[in-house]
N, C-alpha and C. Protein backbone atom coordinates (compact mmCIF):
# COMPACT_ATOMS: atom_id res chain seq x y z
N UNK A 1 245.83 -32.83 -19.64
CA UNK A 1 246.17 -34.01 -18.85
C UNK A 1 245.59 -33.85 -17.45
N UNK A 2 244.61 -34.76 -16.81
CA UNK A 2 244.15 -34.86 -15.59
C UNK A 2 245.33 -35.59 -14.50
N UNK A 3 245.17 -35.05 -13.27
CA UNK A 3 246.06 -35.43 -12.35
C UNK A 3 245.68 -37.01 -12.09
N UNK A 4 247.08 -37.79 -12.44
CA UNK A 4 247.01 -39.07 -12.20
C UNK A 4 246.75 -39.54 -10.80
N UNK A 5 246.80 -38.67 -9.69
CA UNK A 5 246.08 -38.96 -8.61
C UNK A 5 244.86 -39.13 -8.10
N UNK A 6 243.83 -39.07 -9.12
CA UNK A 6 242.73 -38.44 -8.91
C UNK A 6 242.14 -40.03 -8.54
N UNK A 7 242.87 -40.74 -9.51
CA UNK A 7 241.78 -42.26 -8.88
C UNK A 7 241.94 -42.63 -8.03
N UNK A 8 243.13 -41.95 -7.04
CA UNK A 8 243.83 -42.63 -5.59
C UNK A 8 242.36 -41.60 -4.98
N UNK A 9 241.51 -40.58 -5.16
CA UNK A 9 241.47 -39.44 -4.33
C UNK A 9 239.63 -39.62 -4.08
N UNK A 10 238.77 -38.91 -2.84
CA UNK A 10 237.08 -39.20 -2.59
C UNK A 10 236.76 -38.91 -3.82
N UNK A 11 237.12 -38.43 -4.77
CA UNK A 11 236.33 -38.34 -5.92
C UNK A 11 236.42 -39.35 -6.59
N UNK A 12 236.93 -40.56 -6.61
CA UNK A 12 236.95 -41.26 -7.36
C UNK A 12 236.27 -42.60 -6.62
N UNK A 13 235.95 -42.28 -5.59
CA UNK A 13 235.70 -44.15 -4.69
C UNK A 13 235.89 -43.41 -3.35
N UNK A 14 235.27 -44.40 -2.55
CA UNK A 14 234.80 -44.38 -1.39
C UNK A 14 235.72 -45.43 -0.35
N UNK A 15 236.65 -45.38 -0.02
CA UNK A 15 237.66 -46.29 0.97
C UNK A 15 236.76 -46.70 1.89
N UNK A 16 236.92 -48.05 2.30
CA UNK A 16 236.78 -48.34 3.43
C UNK A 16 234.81 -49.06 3.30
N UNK A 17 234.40 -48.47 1.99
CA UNK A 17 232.62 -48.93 1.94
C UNK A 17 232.58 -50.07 1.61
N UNK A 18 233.18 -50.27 0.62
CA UNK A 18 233.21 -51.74 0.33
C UNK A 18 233.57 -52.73 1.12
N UNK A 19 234.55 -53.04 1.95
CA UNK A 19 234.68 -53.64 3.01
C UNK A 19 233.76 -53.66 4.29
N UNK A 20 233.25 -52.42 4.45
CA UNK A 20 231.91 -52.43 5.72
C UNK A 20 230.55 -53.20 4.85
N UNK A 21 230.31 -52.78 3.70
CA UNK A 21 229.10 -53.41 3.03
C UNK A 21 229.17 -54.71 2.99
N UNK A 22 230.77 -55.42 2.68
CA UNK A 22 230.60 -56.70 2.57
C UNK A 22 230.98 -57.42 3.84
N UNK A 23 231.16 -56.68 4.85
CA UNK A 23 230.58 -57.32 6.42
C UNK A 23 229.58 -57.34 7.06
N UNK A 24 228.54 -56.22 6.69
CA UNK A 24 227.55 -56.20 6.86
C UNK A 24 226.86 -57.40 6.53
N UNK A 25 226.91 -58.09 4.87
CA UNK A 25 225.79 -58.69 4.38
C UNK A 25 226.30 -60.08 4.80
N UNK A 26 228.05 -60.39 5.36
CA UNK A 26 228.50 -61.83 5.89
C UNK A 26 227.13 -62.33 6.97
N UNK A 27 227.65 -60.57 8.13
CA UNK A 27 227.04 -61.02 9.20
C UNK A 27 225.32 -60.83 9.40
N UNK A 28 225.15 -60.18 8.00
CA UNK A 28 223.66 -60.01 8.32
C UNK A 28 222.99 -61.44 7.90
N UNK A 29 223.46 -62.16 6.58
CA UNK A 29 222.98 -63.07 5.74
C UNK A 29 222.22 -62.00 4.82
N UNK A 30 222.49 -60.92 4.28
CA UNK A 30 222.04 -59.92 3.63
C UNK A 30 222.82 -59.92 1.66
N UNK A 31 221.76 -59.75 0.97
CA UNK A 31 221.98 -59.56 -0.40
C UNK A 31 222.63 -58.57 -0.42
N UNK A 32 224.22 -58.65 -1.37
CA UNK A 32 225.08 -57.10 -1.32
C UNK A 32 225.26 -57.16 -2.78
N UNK A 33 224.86 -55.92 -2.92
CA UNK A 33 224.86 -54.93 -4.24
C UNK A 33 226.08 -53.88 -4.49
N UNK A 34 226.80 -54.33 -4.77
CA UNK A 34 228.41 -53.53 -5.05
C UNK A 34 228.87 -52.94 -6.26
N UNK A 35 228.65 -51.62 -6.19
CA UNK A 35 229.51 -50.89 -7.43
C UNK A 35 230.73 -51.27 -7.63
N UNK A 36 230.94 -51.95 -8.98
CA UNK A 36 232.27 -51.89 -9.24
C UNK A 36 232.78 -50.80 -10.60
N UNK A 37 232.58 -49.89 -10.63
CA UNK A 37 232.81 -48.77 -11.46
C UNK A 37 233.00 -47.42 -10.46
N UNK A 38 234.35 -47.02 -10.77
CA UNK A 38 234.70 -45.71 -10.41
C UNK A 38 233.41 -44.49 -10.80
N UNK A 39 232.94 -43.48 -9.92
CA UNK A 39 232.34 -42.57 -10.24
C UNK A 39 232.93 -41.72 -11.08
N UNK A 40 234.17 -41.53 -11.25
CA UNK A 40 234.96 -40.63 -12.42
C UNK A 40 234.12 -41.11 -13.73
N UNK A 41 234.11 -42.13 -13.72
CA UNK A 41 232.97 -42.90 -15.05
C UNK A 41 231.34 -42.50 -15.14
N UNK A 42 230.94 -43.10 -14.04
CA UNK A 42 229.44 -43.14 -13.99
C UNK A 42 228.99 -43.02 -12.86
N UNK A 43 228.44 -42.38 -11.76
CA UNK A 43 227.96 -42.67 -10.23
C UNK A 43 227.13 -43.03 -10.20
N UNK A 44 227.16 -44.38 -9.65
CA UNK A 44 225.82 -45.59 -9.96
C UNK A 44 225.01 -44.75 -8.90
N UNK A 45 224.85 -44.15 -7.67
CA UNK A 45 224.27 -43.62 -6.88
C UNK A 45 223.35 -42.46 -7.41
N UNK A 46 223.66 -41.98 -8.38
CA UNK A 46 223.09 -40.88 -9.16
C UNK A 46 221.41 -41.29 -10.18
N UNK A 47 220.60 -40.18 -10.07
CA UNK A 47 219.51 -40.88 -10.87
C UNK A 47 219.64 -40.56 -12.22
N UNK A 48 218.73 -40.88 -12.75
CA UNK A 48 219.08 -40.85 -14.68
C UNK A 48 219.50 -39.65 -15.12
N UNK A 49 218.47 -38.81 -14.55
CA UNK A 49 218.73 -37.33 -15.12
C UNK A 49 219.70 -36.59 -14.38
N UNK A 50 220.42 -37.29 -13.35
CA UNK A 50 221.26 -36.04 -12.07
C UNK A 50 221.96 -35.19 -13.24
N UNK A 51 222.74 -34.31 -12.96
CA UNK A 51 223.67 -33.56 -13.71
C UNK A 51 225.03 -33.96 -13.52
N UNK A 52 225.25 -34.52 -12.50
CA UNK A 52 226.34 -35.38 -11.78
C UNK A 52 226.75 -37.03 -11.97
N UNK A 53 225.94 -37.38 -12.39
CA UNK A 53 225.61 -39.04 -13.02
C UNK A 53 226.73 -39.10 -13.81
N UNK A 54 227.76 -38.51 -14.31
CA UNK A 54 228.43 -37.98 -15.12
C UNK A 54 229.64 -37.01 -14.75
N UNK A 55 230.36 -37.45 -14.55
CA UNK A 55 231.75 -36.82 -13.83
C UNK A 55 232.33 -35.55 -15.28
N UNK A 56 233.03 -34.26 -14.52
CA UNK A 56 233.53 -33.21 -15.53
C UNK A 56 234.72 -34.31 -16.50
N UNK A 57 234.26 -35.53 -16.51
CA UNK A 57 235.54 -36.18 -17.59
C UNK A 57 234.94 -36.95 -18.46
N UNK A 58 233.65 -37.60 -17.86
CA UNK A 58 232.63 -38.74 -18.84
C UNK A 58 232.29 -38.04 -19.80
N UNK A 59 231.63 -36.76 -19.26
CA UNK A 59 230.77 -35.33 -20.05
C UNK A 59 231.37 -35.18 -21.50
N UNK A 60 232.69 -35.49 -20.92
CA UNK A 60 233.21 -35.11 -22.44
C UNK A 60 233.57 -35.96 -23.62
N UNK A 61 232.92 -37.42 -23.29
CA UNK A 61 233.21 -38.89 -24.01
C UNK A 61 232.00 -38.09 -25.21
N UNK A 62 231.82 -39.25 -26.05
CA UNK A 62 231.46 -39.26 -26.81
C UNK A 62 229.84 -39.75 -26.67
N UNK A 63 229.01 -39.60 -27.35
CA UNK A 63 227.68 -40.18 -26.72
C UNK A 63 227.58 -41.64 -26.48
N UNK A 64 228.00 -42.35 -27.53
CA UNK A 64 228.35 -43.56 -27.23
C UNK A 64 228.41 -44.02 -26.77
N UNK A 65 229.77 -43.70 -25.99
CA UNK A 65 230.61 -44.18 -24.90
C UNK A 65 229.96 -44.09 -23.60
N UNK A 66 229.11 -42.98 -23.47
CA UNK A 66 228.30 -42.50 -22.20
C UNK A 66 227.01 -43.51 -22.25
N UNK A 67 226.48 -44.17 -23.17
CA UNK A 67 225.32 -45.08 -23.47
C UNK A 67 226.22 -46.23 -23.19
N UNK A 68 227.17 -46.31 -23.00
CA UNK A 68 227.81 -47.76 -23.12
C UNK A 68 227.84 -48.01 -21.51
N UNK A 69 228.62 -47.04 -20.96
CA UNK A 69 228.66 -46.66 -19.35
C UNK A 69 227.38 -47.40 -18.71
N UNK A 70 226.28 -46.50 -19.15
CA UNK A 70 225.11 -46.51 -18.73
C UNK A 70 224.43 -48.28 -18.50
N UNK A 71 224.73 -48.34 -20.47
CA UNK A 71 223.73 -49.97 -20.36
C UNK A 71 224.94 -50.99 -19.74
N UNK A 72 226.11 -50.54 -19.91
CA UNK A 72 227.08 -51.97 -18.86
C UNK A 72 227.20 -52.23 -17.81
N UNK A 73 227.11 -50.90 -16.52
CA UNK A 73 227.02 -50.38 -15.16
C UNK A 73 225.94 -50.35 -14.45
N UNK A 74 225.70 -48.76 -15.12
CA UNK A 74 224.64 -47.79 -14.13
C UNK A 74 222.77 -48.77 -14.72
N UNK A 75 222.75 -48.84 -15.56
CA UNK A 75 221.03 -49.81 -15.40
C UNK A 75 221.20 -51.06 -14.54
N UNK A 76 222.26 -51.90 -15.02
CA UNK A 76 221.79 -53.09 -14.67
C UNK A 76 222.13 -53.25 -12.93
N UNK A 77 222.86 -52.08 -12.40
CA UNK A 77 223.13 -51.87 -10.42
C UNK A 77 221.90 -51.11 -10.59
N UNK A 78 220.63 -50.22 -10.98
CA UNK A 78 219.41 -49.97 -10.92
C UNK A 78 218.69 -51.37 -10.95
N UNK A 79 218.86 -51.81 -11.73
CA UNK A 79 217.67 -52.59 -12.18
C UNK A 79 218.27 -54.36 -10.96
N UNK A 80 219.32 -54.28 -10.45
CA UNK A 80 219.21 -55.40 -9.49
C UNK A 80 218.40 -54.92 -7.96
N UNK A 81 218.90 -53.77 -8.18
CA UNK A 81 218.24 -52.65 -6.90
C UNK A 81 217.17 -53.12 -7.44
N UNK A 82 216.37 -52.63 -7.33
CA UNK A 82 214.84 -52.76 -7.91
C UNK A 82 214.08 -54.02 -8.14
N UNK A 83 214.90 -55.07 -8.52
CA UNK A 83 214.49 -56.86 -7.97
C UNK A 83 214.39 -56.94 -6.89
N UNK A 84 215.39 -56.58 -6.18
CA UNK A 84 215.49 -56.81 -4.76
C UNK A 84 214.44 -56.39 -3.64
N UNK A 85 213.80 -55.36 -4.21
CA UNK A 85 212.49 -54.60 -3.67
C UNK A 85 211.59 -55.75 -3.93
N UNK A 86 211.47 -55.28 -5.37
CA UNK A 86 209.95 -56.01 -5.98
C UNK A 86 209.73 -57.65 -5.63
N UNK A 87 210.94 -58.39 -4.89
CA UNK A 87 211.03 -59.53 -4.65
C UNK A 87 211.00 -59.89 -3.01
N UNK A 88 211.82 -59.50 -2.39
CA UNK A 88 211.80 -59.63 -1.19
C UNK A 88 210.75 -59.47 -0.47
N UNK A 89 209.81 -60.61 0.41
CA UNK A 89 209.24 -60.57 1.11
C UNK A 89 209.14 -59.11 2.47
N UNK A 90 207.80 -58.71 2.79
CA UNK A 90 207.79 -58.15 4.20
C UNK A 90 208.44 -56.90 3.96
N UNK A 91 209.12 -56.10 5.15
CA UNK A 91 209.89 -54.65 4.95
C UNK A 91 211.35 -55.01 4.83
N UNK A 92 212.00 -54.42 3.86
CA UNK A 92 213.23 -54.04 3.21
C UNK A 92 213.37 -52.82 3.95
N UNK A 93 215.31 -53.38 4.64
CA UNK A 93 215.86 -52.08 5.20
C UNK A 93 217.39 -52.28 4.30
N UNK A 94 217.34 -50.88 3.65
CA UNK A 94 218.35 -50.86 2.47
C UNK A 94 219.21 -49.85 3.44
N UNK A 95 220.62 -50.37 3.67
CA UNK A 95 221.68 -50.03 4.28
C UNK A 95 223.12 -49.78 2.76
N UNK A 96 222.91 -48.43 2.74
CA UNK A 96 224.06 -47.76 1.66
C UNK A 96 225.18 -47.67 2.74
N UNK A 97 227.01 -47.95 2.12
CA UNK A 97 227.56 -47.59 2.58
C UNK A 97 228.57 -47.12 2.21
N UNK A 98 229.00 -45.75 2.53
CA UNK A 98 229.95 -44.69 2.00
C UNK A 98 230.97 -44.33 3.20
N UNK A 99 231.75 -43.66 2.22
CA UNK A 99 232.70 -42.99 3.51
C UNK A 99 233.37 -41.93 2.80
N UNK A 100 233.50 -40.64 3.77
CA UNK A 100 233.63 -39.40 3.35
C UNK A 100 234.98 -38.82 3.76
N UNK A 101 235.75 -37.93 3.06
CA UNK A 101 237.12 -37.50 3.45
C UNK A 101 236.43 -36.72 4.86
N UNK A 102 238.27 -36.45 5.34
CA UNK A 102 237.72 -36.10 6.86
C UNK A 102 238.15 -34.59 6.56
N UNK A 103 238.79 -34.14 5.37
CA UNK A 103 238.49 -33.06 5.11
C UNK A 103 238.24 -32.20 3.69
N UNK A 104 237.08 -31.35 3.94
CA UNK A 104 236.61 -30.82 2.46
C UNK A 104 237.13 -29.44 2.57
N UNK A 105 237.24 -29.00 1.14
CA UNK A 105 237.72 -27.83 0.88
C UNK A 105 238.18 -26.74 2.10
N UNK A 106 239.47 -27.54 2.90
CA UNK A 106 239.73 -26.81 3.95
C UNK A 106 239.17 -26.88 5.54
N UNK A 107 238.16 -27.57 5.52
CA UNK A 107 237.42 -27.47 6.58
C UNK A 107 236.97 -28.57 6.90
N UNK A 108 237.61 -29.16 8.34
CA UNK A 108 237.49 -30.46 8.94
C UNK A 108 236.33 -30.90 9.33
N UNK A 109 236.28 -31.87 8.81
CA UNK A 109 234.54 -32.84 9.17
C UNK A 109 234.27 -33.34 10.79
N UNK A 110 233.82 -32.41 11.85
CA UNK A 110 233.08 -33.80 13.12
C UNK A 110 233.19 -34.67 12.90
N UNK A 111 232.30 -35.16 12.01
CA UNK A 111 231.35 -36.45 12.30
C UNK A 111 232.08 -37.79 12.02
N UNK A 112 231.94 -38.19 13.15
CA UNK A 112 233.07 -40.03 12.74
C UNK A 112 231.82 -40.65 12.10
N UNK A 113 230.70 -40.92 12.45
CA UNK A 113 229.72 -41.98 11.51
C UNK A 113 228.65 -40.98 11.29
N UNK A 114 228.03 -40.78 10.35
CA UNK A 114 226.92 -40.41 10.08
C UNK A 114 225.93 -41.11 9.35
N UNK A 115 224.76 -40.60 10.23
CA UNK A 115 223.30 -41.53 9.43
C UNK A 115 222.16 -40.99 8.73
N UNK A 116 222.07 -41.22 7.05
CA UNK A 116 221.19 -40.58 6.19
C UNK A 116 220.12 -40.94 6.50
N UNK A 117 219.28 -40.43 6.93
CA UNK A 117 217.91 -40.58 6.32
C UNK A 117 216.84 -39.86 6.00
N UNK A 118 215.50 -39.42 5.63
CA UNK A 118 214.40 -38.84 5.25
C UNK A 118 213.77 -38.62 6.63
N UNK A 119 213.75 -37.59 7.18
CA UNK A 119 212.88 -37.64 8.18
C UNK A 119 211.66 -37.31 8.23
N UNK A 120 211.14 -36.91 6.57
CA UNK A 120 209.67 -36.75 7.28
C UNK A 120 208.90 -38.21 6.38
N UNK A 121 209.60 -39.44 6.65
CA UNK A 121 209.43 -40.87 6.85
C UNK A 121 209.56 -41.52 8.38
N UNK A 122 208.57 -41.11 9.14
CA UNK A 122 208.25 -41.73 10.30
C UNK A 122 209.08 -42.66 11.19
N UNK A 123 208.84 -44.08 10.02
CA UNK A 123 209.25 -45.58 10.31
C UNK A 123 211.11 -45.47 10.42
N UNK A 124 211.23 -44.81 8.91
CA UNK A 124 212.36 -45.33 9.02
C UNK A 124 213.20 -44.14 9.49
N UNK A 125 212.86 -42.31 10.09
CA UNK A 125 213.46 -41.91 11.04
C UNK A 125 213.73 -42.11 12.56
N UNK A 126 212.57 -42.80 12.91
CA UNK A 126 212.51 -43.77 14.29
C UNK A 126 213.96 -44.69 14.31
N UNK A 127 213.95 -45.37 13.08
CA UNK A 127 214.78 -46.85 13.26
C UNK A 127 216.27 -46.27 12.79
N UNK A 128 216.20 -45.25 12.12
CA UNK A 128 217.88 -44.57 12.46
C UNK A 128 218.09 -43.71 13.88
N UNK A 129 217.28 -43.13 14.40
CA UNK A 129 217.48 -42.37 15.81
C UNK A 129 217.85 -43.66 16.78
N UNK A 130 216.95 -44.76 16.88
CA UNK A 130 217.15 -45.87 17.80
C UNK A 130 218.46 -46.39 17.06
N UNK A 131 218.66 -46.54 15.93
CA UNK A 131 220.26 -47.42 15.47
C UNK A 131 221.56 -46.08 16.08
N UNK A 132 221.02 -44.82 15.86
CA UNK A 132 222.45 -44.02 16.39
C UNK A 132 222.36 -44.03 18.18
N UNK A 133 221.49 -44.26 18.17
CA UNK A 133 221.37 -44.15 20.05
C UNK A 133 221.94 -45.44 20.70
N UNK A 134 221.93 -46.56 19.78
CA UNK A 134 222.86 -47.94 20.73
C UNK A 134 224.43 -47.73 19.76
N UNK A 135 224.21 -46.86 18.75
CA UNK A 135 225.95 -47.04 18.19
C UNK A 135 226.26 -45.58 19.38
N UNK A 136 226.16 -44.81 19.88
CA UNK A 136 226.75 -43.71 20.80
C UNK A 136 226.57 -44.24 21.99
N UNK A 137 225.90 -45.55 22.51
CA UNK A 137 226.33 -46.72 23.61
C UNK A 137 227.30 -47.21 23.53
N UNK A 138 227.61 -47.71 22.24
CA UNK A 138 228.31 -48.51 21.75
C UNK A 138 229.85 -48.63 21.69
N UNK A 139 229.93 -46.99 20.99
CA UNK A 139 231.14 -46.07 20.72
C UNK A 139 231.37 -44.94 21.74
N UNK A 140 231.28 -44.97 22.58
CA UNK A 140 231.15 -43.32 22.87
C UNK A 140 232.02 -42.44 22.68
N UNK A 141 233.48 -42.81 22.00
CA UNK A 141 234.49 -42.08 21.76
C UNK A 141 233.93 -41.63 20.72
N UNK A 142 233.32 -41.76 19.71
CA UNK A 142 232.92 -41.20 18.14
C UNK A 142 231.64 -40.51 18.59
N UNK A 143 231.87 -39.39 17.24
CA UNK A 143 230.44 -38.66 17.44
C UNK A 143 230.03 -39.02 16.32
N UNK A 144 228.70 -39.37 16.56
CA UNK A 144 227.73 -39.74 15.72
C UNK A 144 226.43 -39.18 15.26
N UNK A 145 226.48 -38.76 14.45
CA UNK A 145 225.40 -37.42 14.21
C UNK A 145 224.53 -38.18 13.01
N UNK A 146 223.17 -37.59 13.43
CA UNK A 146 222.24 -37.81 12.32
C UNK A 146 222.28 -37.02 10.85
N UNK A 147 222.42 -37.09 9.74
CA UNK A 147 222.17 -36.58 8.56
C UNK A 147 223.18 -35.49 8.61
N UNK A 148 224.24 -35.78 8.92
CA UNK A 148 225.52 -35.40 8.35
C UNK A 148 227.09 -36.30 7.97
N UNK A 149 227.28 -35.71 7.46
CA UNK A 149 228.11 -34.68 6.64
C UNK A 149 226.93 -34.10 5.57
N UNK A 150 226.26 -35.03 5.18
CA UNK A 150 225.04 -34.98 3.77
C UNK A 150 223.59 -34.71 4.20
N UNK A 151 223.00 -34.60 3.51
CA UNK A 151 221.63 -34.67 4.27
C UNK A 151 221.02 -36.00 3.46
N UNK A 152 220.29 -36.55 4.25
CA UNK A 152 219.53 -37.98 3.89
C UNK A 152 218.47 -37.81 3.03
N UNK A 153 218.00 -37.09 2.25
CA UNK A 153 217.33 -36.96 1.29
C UNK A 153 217.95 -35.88 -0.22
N UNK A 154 219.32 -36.48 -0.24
CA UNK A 154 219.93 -35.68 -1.18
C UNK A 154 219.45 -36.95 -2.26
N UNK A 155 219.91 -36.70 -3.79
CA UNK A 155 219.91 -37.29 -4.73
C UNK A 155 220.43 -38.42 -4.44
N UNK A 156 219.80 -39.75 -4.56
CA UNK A 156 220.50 -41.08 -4.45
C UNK A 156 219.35 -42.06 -5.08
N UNK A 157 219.98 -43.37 -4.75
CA UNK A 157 219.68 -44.99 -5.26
C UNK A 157 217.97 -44.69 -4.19
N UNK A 158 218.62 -44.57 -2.72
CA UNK A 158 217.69 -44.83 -1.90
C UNK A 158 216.33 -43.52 -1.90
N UNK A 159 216.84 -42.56 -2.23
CA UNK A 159 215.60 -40.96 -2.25
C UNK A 159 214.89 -41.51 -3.40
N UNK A 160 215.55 -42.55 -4.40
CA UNK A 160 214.50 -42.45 -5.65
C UNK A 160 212.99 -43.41 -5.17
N UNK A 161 213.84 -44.47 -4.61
CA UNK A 161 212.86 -45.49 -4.72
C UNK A 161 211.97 -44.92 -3.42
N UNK A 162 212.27 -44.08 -2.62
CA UNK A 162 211.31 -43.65 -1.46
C UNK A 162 210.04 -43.41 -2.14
N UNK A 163 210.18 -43.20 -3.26
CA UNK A 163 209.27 -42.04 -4.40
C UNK A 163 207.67 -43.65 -4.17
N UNK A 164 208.50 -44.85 -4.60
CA UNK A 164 208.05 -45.96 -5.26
C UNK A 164 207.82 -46.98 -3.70
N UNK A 165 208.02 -46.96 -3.48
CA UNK A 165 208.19 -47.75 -1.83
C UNK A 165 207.40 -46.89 -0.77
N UNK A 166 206.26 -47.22 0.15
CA UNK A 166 206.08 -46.53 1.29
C UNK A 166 207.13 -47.03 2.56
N UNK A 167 207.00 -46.37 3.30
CA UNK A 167 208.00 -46.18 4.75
C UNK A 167 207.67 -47.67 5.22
N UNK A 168 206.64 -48.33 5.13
CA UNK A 168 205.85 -49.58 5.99
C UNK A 168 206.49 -50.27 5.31
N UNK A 169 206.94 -50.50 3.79
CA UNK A 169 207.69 -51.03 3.11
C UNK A 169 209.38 -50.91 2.79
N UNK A 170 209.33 -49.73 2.91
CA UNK A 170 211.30 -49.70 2.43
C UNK A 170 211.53 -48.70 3.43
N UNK A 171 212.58 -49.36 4.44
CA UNK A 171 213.47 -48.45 5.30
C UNK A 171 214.88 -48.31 4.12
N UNK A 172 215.49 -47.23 3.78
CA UNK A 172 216.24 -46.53 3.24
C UNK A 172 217.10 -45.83 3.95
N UNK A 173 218.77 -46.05 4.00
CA UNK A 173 218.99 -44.84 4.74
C UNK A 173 221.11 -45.30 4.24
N UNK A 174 221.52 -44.25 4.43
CA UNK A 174 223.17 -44.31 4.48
C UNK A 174 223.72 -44.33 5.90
N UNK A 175 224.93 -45.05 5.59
CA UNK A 175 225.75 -44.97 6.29
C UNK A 175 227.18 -43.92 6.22
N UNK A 176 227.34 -43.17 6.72
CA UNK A 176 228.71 -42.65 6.53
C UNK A 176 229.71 -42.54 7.28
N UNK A 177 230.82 -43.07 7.08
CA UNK A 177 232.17 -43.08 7.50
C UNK A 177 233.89 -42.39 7.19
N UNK A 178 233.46 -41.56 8.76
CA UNK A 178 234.78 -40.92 8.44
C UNK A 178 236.03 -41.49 8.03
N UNK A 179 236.68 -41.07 6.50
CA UNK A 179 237.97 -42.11 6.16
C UNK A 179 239.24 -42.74 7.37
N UNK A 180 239.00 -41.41 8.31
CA UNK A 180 240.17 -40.90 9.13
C UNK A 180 240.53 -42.70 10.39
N UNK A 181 239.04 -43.08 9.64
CA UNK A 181 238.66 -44.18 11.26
C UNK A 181 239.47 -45.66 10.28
N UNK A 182 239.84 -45.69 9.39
CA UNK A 182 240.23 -46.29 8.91
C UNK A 182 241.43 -47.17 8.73
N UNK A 183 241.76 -48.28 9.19
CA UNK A 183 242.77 -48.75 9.68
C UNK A 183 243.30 -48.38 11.01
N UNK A 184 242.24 -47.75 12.04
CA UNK A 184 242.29 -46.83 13.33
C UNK A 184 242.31 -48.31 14.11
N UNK A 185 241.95 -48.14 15.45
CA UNK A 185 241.55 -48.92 16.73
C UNK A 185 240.01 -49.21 16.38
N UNK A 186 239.64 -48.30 16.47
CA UNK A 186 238.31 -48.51 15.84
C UNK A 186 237.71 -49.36 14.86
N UNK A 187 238.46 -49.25 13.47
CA UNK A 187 237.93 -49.85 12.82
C UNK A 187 236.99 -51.58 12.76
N UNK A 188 238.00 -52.09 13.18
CA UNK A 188 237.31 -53.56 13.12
C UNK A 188 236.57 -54.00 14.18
N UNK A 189 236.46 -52.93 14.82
CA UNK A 189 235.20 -53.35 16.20
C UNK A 189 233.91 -52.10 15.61
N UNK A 190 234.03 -51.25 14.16
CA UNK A 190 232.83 -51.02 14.10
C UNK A 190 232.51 -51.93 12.84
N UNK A 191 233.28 -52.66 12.76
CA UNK A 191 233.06 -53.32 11.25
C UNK A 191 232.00 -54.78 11.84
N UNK A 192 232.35 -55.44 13.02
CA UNK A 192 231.65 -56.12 13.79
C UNK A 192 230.14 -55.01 14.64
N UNK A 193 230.62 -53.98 15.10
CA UNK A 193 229.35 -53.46 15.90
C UNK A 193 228.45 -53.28 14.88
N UNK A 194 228.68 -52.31 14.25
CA UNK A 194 227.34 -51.52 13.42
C UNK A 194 226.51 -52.85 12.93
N UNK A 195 226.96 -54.10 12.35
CA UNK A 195 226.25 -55.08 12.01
C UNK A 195 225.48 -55.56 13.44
N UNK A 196 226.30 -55.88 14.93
CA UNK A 196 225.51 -55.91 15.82
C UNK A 196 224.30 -55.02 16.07
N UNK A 197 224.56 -53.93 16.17
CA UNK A 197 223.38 -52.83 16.09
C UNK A 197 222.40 -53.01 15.24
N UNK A 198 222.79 -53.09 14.10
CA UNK A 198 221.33 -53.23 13.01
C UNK A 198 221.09 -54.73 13.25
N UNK A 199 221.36 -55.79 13.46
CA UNK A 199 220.27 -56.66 13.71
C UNK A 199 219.39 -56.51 15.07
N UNK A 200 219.85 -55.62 15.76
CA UNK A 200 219.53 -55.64 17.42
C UNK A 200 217.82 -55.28 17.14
């Protein structure tokens, strides 16, 4: 028997992303692409082959069931990703948004926002250094660090298509948010800023 807490817990979902993603795309006029499947199931963020695409509980479904996951979920949030490229006019800046416990195995996280990206991509390490330099204007109570908690070229939606996309074409990058800021003072003035910032 698995602990019935587990779907309340970061392993199972990301608090607080879904609500920044779908303010983002109000105030951007931006196309939003929303997982609605728990990663305990399938992590749409994961690529075909990750080892992780596949939570220690899916692993143990049946093959089936794991093909079922796959063609009901995880292709068709790939394959809208991937319209959205191949369609959209000019440069595409793909804004992921997550949010991370404020503490892992014992050991408390800095970082109130953090920003993923690839840095040895020119374009779009420029345009996250300039986006964290007006959000630490912005905020100055939060620290805001580049490519942490994660590093910006770990396994994801956005590292794959870097593969398929040049920099002149697809800015790629995460957002991350400490849970802790959540229902804070903060919150709904970064839920309005960060969208100010990225159109700026």
């Amino acid at each position: 028997m698995h602990d019935p807490g587990l779907l309340h817990s970061h392993r199972a979902w990301d608090p607080g992303s879904a609500e920044l993603a779908r303010a983002l795309a109000v105030s951007l006029d931006a196309p939003l692409l929303e997982g609605r499947i728990t990663r305990l199931l399938v992590d749409l963020n994961r690529s075909a082959n990750h080892p992780r695409r596949f939570s220690e509980l899916s692993k143990a479904l049946p093959a089936a069931d794991r093909d079922r996951l796959v063609g009901d979920y995880w292709q068709p949030h790939w394959d809208r990703y991937r319209r959205h490229l191949e369609q959209l006019p000019g440069r595409i800046v793909h804004v992921a948004c997550h949010s991370f416990t404020p503490v892992l195995d014992g050991r408390v996280r800095s970082t109130d926002i953090g920003l993923l990206y690839d840095p040895s991509r020119p374009i779009e390490a420029a345009f996250c250094r300039a986006l964290g330099a007006r959000l630490c204007a912005t905020f100055p109570e939060l620290r805001i660090h580049m490519n942490s908690p994660y590093r910006g070229i770990s396994n994801g939606m956005g590292q794959q298509h870097r593969r398929l996309f040049p920099d002149r074409r697809l800015i790629t990058f995460e957002i991350e948010i400490n849970q802790r800021l959540l229902g804070s003072v903060h919150w709904r003035a970064l839920l309005s800023g960060l969208a100010r910032q990225l159109a700026s």
